[in-house]
Every structure is written in structure tokens, then in C-alpha cells.
Protein backbone atom coordinates (compact mmCIF):
# COMPACT_ATOMS: atom_id res chain seq x y z
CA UNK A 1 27.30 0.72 23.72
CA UNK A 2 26.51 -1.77 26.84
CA UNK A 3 23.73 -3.95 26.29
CA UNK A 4 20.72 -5.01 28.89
CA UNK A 5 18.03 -7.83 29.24
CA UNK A 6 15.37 -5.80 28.09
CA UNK A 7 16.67 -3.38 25.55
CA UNK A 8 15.41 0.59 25.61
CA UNK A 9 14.31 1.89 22.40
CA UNK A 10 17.11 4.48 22.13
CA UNK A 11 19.53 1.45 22.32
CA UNK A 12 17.21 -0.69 19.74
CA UNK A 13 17.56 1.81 17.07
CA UNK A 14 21.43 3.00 18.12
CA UNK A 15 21.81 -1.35 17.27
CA UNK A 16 19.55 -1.26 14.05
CA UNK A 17 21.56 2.61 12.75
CA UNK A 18 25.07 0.77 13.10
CA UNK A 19 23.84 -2.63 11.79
CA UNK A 20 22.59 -0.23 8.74
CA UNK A 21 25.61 1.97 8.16
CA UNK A 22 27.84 -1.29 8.17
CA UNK A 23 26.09 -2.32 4.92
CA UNK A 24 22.22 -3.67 5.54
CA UNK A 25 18.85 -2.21 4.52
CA UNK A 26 17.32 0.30 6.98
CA UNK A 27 13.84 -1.71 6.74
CA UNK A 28 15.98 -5.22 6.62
CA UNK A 29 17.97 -4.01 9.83
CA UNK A 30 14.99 -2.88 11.83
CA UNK A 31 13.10 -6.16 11.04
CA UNK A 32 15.08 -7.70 12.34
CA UNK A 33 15.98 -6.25 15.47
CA UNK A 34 12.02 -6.12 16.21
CA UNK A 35 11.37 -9.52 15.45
CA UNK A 36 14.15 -11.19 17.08
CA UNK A 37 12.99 -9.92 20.52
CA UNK A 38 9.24 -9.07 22.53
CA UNK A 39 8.98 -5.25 22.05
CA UNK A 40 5.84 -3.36 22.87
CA UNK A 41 3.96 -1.72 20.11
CA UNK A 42 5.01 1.52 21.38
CA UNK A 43 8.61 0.79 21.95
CA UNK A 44 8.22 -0.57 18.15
CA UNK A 45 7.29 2.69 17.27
CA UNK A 46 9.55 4.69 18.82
CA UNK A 47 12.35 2.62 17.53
CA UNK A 48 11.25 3.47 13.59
CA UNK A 49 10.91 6.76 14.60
CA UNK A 50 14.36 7.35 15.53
CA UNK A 51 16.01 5.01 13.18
CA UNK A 52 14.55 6.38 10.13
CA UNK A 53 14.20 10.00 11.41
CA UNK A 54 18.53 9.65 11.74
CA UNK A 55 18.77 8.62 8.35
CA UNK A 56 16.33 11.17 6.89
CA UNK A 57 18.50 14.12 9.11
CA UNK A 58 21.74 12.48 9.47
CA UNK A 59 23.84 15.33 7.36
CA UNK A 60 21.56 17.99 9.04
CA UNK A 61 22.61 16.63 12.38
CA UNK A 62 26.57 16.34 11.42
CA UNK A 63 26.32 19.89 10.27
CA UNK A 64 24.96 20.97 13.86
CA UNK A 65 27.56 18.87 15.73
CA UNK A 66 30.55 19.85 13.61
CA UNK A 67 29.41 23.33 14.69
CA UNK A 68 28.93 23.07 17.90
CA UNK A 69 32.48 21.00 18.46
CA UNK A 70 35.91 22.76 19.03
CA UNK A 71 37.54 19.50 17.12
CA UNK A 72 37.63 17.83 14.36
CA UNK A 73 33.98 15.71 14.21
CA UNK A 74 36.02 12.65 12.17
CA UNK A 75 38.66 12.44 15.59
CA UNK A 76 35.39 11.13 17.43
CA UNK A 77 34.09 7.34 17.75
CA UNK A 78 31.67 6.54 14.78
CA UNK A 79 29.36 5.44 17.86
CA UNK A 80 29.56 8.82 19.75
CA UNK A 81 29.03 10.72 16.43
CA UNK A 82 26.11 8.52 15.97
CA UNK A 83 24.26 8.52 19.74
CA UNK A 84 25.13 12.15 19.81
CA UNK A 85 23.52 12.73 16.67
CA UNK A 86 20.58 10.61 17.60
CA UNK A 87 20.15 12.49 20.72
CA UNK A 88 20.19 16.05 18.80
CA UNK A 89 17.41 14.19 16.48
CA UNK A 90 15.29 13.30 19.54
CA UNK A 91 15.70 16.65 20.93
CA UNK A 92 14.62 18.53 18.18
CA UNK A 93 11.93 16.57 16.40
CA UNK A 94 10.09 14.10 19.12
CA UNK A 95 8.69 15.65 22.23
CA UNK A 96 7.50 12.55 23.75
CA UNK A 97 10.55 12.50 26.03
CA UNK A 98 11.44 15.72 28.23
CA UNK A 99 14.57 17.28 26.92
CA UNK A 100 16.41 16.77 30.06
CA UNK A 101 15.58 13.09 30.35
CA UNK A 102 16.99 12.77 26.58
CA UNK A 103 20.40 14.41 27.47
CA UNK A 104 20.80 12.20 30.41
CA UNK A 105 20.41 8.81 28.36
CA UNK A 106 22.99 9.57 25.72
CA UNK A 107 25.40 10.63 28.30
CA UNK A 108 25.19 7.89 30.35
CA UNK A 109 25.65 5.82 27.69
CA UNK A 110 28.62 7.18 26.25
CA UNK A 111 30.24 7.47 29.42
CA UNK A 112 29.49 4.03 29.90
CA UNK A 113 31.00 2.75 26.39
CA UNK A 114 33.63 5.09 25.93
CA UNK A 115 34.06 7.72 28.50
CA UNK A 116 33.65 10.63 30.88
CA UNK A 117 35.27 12.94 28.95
CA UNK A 118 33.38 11.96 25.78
CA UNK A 119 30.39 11.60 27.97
CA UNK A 120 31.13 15.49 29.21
CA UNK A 121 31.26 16.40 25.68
CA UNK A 122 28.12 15.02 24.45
CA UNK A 123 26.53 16.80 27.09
CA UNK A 124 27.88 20.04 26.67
CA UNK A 125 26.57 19.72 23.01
CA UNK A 126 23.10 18.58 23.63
CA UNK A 127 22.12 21.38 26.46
CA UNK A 128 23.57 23.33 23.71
CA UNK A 129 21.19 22.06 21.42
CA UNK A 130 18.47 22.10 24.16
CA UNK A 131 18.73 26.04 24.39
CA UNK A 132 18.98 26.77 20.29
CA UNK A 133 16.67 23.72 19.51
CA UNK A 134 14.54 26.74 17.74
CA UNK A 135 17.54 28.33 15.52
CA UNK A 136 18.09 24.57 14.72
CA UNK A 137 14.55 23.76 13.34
CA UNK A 138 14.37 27.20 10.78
CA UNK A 139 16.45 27.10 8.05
CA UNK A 140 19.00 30.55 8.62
CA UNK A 141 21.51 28.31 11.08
CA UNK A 142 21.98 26.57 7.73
CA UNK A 143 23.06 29.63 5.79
CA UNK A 144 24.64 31.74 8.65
CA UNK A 145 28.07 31.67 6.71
CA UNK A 146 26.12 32.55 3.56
CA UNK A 147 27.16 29.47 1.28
CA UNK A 148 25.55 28.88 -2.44
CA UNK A 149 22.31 27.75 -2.53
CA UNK A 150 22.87 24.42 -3.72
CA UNK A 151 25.50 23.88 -0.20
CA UNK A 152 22.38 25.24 1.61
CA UNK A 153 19.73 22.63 0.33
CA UNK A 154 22.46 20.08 0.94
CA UNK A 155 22.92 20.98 4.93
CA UNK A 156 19.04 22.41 5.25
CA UNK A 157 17.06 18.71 3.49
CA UNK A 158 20.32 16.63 4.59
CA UNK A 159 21.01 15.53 1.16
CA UNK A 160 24.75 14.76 -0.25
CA UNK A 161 26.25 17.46 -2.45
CA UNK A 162 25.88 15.56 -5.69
CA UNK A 163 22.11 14.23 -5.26
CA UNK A 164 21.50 18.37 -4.69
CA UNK A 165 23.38 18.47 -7.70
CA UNK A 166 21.34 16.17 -9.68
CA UNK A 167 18.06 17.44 -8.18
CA UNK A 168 19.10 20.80 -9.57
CA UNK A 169 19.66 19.56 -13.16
CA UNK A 170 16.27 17.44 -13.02
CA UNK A 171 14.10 19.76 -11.95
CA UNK A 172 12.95 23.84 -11.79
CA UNK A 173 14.65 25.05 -8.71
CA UNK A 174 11.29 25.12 -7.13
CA UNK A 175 10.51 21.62 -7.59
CA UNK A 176 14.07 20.70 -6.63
CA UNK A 177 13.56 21.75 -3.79
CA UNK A 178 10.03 19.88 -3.26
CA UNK A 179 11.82 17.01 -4.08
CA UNK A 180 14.45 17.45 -1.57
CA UNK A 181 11.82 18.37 1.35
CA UNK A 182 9.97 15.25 0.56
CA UNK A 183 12.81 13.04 1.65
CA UNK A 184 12.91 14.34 5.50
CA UNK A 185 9.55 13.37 5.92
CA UNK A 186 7.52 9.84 6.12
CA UNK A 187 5.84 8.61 3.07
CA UNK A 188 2.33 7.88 3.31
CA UNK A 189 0.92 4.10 3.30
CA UNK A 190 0.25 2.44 0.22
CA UNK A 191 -2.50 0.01 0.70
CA UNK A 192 -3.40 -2.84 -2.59
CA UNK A 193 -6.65 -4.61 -1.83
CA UNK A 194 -6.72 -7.83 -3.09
CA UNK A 195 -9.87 -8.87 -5.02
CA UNK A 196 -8.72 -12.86 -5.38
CA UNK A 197 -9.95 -12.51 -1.06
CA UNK A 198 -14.02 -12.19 -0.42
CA UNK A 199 -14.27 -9.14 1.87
CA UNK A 200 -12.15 -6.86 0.04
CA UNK A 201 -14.47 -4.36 -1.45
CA UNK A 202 -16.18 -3.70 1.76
CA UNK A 203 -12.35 -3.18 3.84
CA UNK A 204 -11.90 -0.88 0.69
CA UNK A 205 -14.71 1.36 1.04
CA UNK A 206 -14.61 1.16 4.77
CA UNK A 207 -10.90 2.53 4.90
CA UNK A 208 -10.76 4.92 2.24
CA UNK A 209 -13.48 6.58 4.10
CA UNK A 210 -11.00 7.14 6.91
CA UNK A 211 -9.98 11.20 7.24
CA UNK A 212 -6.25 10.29 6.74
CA UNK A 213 -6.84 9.06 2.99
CA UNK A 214 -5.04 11.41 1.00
CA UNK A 215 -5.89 9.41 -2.76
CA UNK A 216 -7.30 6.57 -4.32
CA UNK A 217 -7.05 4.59 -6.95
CA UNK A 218 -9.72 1.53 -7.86
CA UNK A 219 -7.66 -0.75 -5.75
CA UNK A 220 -5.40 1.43 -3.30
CA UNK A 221 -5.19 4.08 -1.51
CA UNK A 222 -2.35 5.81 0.23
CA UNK A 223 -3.44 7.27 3.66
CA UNK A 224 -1.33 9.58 6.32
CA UNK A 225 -1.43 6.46 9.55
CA UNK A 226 -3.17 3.49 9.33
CA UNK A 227 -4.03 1.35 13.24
CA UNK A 228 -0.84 -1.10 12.49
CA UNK A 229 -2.32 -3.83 14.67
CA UNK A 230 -5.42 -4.20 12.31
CA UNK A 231 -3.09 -3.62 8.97
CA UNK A 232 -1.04 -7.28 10.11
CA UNK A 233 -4.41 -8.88 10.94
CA UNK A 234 -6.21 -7.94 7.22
CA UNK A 235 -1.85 -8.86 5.62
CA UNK A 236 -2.15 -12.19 7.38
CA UNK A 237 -5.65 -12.94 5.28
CA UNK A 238 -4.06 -11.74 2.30
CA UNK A 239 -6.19 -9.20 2.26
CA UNK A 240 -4.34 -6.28 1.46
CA UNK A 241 -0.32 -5.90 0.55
CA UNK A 242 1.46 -2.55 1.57
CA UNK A 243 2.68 -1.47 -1.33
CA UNK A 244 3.54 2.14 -2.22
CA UNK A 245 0.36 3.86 -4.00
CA UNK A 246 2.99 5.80 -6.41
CA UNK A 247 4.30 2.16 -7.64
CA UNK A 248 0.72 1.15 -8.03
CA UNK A 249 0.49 4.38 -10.49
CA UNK A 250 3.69 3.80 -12.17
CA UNK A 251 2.62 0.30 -13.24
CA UNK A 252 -1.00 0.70 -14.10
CA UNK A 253 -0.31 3.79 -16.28
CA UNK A 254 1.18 1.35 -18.54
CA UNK A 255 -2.41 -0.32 -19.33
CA UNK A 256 -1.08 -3.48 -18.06
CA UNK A 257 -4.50 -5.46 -18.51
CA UNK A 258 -3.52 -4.73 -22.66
CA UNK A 259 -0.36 -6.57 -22.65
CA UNK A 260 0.02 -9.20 -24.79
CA UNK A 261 0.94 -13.01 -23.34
CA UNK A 262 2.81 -14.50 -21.96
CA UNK A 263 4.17 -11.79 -19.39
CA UNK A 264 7.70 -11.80 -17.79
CA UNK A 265 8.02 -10.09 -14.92
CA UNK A 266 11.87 -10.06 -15.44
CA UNK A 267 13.59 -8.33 -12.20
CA UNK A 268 10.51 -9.46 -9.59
CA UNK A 269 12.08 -8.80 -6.33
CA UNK A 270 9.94 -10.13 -3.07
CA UNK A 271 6.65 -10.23 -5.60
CA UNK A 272 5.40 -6.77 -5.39
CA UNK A 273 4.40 -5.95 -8.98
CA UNK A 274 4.15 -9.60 -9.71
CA UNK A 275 1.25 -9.78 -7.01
CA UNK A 276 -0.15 -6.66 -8.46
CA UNK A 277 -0.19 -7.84 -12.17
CA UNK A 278 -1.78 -11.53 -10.49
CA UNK A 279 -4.40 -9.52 -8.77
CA UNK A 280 -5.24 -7.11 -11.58
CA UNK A 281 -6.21 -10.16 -13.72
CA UNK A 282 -2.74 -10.28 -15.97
CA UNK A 283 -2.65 -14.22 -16.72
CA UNK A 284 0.30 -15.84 -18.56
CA UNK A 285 2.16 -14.40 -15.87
CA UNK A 286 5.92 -15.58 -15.62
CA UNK A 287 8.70 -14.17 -13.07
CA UNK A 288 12.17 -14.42 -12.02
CA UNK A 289 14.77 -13.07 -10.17
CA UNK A 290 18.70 -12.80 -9.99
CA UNK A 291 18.32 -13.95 -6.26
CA UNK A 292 17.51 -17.23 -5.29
CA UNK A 293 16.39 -15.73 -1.66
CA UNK A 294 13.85 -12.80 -3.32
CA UNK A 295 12.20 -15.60 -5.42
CA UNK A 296 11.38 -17.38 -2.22
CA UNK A 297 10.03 -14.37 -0.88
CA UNK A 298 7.89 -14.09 -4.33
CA UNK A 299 6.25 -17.22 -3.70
CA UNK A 300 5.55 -16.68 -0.27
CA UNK A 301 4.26 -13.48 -1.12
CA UNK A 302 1.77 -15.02 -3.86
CA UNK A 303 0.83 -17.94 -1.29
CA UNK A 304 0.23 -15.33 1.26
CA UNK A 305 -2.22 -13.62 -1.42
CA UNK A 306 -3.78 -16.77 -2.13
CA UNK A 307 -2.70 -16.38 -5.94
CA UNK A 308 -1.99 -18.98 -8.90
CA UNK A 309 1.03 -20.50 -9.05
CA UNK A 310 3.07 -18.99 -11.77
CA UNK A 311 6.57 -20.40 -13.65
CA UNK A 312 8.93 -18.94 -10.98
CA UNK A 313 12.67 -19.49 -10.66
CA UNK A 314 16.01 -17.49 -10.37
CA UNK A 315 17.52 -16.62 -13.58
CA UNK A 316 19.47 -13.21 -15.16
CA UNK A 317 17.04 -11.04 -16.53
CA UNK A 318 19.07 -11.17 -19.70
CA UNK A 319 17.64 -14.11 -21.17
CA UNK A 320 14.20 -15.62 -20.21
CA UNK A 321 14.79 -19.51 -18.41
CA UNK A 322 12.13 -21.35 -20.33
CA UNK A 323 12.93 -21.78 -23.79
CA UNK A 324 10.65 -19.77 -25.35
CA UNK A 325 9.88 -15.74 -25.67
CA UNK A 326 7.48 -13.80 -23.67
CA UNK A 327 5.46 -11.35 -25.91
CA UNK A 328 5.39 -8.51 -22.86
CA UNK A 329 8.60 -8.06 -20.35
CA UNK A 330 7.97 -5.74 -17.57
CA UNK A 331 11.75 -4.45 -16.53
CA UNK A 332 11.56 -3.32 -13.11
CA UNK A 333 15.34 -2.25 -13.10
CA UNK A 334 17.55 -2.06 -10.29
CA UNK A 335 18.42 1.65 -9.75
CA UNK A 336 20.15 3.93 -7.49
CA UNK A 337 16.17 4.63 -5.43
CA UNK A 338 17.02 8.39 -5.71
CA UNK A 339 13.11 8.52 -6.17
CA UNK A 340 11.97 6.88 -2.77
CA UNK A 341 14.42 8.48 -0.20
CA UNK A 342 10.98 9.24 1.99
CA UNK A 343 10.95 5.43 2.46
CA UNK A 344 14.35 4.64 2.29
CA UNK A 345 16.76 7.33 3.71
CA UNK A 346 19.88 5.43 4.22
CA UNK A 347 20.36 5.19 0.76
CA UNK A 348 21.24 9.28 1.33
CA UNK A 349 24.20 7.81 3.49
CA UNK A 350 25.19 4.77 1.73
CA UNK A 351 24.69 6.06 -1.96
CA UNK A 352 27.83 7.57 -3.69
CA UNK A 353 28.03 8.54 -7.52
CA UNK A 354 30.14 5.47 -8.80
CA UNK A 355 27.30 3.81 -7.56
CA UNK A 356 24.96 5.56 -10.74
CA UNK A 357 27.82 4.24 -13.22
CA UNK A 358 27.20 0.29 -12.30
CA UNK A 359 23.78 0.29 -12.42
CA UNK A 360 23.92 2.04 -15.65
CA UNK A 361 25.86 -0.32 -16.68
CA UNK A 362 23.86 -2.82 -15.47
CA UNK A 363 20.45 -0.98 -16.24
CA UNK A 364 22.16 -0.83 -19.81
CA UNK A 365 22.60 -4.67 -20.53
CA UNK A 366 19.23 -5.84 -18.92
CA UNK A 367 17.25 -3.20 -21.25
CA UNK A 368 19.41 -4.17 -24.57
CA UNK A 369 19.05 -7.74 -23.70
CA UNK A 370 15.21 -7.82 -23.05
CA UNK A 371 14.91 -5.79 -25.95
CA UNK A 372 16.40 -8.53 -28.33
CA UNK A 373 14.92 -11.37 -26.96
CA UNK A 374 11.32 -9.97 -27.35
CA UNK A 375 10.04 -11.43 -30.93
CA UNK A 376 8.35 -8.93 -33.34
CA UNK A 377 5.54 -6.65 -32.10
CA UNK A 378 6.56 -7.48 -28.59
CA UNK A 379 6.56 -4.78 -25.63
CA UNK A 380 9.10 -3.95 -22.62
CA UNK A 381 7.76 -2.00 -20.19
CA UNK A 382 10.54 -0.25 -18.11
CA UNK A 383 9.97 0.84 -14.00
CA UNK A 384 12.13 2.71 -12.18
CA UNK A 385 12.36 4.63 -8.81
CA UNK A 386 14.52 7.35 -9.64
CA UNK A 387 14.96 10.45 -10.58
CA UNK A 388 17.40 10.36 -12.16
CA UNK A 389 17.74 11.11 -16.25
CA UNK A 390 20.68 9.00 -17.32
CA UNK A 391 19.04 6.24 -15.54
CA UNK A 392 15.30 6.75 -17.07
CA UNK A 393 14.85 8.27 -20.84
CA UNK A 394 17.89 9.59 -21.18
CA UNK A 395 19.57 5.76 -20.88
CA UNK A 396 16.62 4.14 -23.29
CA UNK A 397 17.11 6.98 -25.77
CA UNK A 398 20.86 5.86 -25.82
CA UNK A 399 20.29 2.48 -26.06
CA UNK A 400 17.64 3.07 -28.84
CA UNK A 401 19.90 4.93 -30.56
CA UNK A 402 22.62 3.09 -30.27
CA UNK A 403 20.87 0.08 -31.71
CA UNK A 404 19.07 1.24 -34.78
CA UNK A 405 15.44 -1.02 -35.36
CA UNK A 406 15.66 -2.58 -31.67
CA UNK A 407 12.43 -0.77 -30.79
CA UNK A 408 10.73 2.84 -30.38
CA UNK A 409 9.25 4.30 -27.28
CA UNK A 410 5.53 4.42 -27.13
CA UNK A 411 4.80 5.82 -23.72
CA UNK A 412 6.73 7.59 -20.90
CA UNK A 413 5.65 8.68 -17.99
CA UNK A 414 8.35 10.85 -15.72
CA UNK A 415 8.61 11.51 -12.49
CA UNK A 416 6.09 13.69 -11.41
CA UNK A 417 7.66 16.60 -8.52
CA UNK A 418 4.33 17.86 -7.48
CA UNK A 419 2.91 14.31 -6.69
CA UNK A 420 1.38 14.30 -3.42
CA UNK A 421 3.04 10.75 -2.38
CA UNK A 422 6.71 11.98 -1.63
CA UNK A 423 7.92 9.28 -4.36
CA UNK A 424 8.83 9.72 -7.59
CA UNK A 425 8.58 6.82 -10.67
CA UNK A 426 9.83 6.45 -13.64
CA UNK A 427 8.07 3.97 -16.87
CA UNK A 428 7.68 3.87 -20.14
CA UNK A 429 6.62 1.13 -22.80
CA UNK A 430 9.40 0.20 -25.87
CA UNK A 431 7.55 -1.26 -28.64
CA UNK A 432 10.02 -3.60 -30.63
């Protein structure tokens, strides 16, 4: 697509999609793009909107194309398939822009980039969509040719065959399907107040007093919108740290102010959960991560909360780096995120099943590893954001049982399908 001085949303989040789809985070892709040039609060929203709103619809909106085209959908430019899918998204689900104003955009563009004829095509499709934009929002366009119900969820919630699949064998059929709605539709904010900052308790009570808060905990909340503006201003204090209110749960149901010292926080990322442990009062704290760059975002991210400094370095999680054994390691495994596809839908377009077998693999060798380097009457306390058995009790049971005296489970907590957060968390607690 041509490029301008001064960027228009639609060709913002047409940059940040195809940055995504060749291999980056959503979130990573769209930071970028927002920070690397002045955009208006507005524009910054609109942007989101449409990038995330593709991902969330994208096999719902290849469904409608492939049946509104006389040719094969795969003969087309990845980058028509992809503005003409945006534009169906636009058309159907924002109404900030009139529909004809929408259809002209994508047109133009695609004339411009590729041409007239594919421009012609694209909009022949989207004043078709414009006149059966109300068949396309209920679900019986999905089942017109009357396939099984599992094809059905698949086209209807934009999910790939074998994550229906899996949803299916998880879950009742009801609460598959609860599942499967949650991912089409934003998450809410997590908000964790930070009580190391004076002011906190009185932001606290002040927001979850709001009319958007849909729960609370003693230090978060998750509400519907939050006024982003004000959000970066209390971030910047280190007031608060957006943080899903479902991870808060998933961690503090494992008691974590009982854990014995020292802690390792063994796969800590950008500093989420090691923040959260810092803040909840967890001393003897020690973290690490396989990548060098996530560590440095952990120690910003503990600066920027005005925390202790903690042992911090990059290191496996299968052996601890400083010569002596923790008593508590919290395992906060990579995993396929087949439990947080409301915040990150691209993983419904990137994620394929030989995907599940590595990071069992993987998910495998961390837990057996932690498990034998914890001394007697030591505790591993397993996290995960998935749904996903074979990757949750099914894979400790194995490796438990596999291993004969490396440890019982003491706690598990599954992922809960009526939770009103629209993400799903795994944990339990191994004692050795």
C-alpha cells in the first residue's frame, strides 16, 4: 500500500496487521507503530480498534470473502485479502465512519497498490457486504450450507478448526462455546495498585467506585474503559501497573504471602508477577529470565514501581544462577496463550498444533528440572494461560508420574469458563 506524510489510521493498522502476520506480537507491532510517530489519541484508538478487531474476526472475515468471490481467495495478494478484510471488519462492527466513505478508502487504496481491476473487485465485495452487513452479524450465514457444529463455531467465533477442537474436549459444549465468544471481544482492564507509592489507597477507592468496575480484588480491579490519558499519568508514578485482574487471581490463589524463602520467580518475563509478588510483601524475592532483553524490561519495570532491587539476571529456568536453592519456585511457563485470545488474538492466526508439542516439550523439562532442584519440603508453583489439558494437569500428572517421589500436587486451580474476565488461568502448587 502507498504511504503518506501523515499516515490515516486505516493505513496505521493495515502497517501494524502485516508487520504482525510476518512474525511480531500484535501489542509489540502496534507499539511500535504508535510510538514511532505523533498520532492523536483518537487516531490511536481507532488504530487498536481495527488491528485487534482483524485478528479477533480474521477467519470470520475470510469465510465472508471466500463467499462472496467467484475465485479462488488464495489467487489474491495477501495485502488485498487483508485491506479487503479490514474493510468488511470496519463495515460491520465500527459505525464511526459512514459505510460509503469506508468502501471508498479501501478501493482507492488497492487500486493504488495493485490495481483497477483488483480495486473493482474489492468494491463489488464491500457494497456487497454493505447491503447484507445484517445476515453477516447473526450467526445463520455461518451455517447456511448446514456444516457440523464444531465447523460452525470455527467460522461463527473465528477460531481455527483444532482450537474448536480442543475447546470441545475441555469443556461442556456450553462453556465451549463461552470460551470461544470470549475471544471476539476486548478483555476488560486489569488495574494493580501499588502500595510501595503514598496515594494508592485513595486512587483505589476512587476508581473502583467508577460504574465500569466489573470486580475487585484488595489490590485490583478489572473495569470495562478506563480515561487512558489519566491511566499513563498514575503508570508514570508507579502508581498502578496494568496487569490482567485474572493473572492477579491465578497467582494470589496460591497464598503467595505463605511461601517459604528465598523465592524464584523462574520464567519472569517484563516483571509482571515479579512486581506483584514485590508489592504484595513476598521478600527473598529472586528472578530470571531466558532473555537478556525481558530482564531489562524487569528491572525497568521494578524501577518504574519504585521497588527493591532483587538478584536479577538471564539464566534457563532449569537450574537457578546463584549457587544455592530457592525453597519456593514460581513457574510461570511459556504456553501456547490459548487462555488469553481476548487480549491476544493473533495468536488465533499464528498458532498451529506443532506449536502445543514444543512447548510441551519445553513446559516438560522446565517443570522436571525445577522440581529436582527444589531441596526437601520445597514448593513449585506452576502458572499458565491456557486452556489447554496436556499443557496444565494433565502434563504435571505425567511428569509426577513419570518420576515417582519428585513431588505431589497440593493445590490446583483450573481454568474457570464462567469467569467474568474473558481469560482463563491455569496454577497449581507441587509440594516436593
Amino acid at each position: 500500500m502507498s504511504s503518506s506524510k501523515s499516515p490515516s489510521p486505516r493505513r496505521l493498522a493495515l502497517q501494524v496487521i502485516e508487520t504482525t502476520l510476518r512474525g511480531d506480537e500484535l501489542q509489540a507491532a502496534l507499539n511500535a507503530c504508535l510510538t514511532s510517530r505523533p498520532v492523536s489519541d483518537p487516531d490511536r484508538h481507532l488504530v487498536t480498534q481495527l488491528a485487534y478487531g482483524y485478528f479477533r474476526y480474521k477467519l470470520r472475515l475470510e469465510h465472508i470473502l471466500g463467499s462472496f468471490l467467484t475465485r479462488n481467495q488464495d489467487s489474491l495478494p495477501r495485502q488485498v485479502t487483508t485491506a479487503i478484510c479490514l474493510g468488511i471488519y470496519e463495515i460491520c462492527f465500527l459505525d464511526r465512519v459512514p459505510e460509503y466513505a469506508t468502501v471508498h478508502w479501501y478501493v482507492q487504496q488497492i487500486k493504488k497498490g495493485f490495481s483497477s481491476k483488483l480495486g473493482g473487485l474489492a468494491n463489488a465485495v464491500l457494497r456487497r457486504v454493505c447491503r447484507e452487513k445484517n445476515e453477516l452479524i447473526g450467526r445463520e450465514f455461518y451455517a447456511r450450507d448446514n456444516p457440523d457444529w464444531s465447523t460452525f463455531l470455527g467460522r461463527y467465533y473465528a477460531c481455527p478448526a483444532w482450537m474448536v477442537g480442543l475447546c470441545l474436549q475441555a469443556f461442556s459444549a456450553e462453556h465451549a462455546e463461552a470460551v470461544l465468544a470470549s475471544s471476539l471481544a476486548p478483555p476488560p482492564v486489569g488495574l494493580r495498585f501499588n502500595p510501595w507509592v503514598p496515594g494508592w489507597s485513595e486512587l483505589y477507592s476512587r476508581l473502583a467506585a467508577q460504574e465500569s468496575v466489573i470486580a475487585c480484588t484488595s489490590r485490583g480491579l478489572a473495569q470495562r474503559s478506563v480515561a487512558d490519558r489519566e491511566i499513563r499519568g498514575h503508570e508514570k508514578q508507579g502508581l498502578i501497573t496494568r496487569q490482567s485482574l485474572a493473572a492477579q487471581i491465578a497467582l494470589d490463589q496460591e497464598h503467595p504471602r505463605g511461601w517459604s524463602r528465598p523465592v524464584w520467580d523462574a520464567c519472569a518475563g517484563r516483571g509482571l508477577k515479579t512486581g506483584h509478588l514485590l508489592e504484595s510483601g513476598c521478600t527473598g524475592l529472586w528472578a530470571s529470565d531466558v532473555h537478556t532483553h525481558k530482564v531489562a524490561a524487569c528491572r525497568r519495570e521494578l524501577a518504574r514501581l519504585h521497588l527493591p532491587e532483587i538478584p536479577l539476571c538471564a539464566a534457563d529456568a532449569a537450574k537457578p544462577p546463584w549457587g544455592r536453592r530457592p525453597q519456593t519456585i514460581l513457574l510461570d511457563v511459556p504456553c501456547s496463550g490459548l487462555g488469553v485470545l481476548s487480549r491476544r488474538p493473533d495468536i488465533k492466526a499464528k498458532r498451529a498444533p506443532r506449536d502445543l508439542d514444543n512447548l510441551i516439550r519445553l513446559q516438560t523439562r522446565l517443570l522436571t528440572s525445577c522440581l529436582t532442584v527444589l531441596p526437601r519440603g520445597g514448593r513449585l508453583v506452576y502458572i499458565s494461560c491456557t486452556i489447554n489439558p496436556e499443557e496444565n494437569d494433565g502434563l504435571i500428572r505425567t511428569v509426577l508420574e513419570q518420576n515417582p517421589g519428585l513431588g505431589r500436587m497440593i493445590s490446583m486451580h483450573p481454568p474457570n469458563p464462567a469467569t467474568p474476565f474473558g481469560e482463563y488461568f491455569f496454577s497449581a502448587s507441587i509440594a516436593v
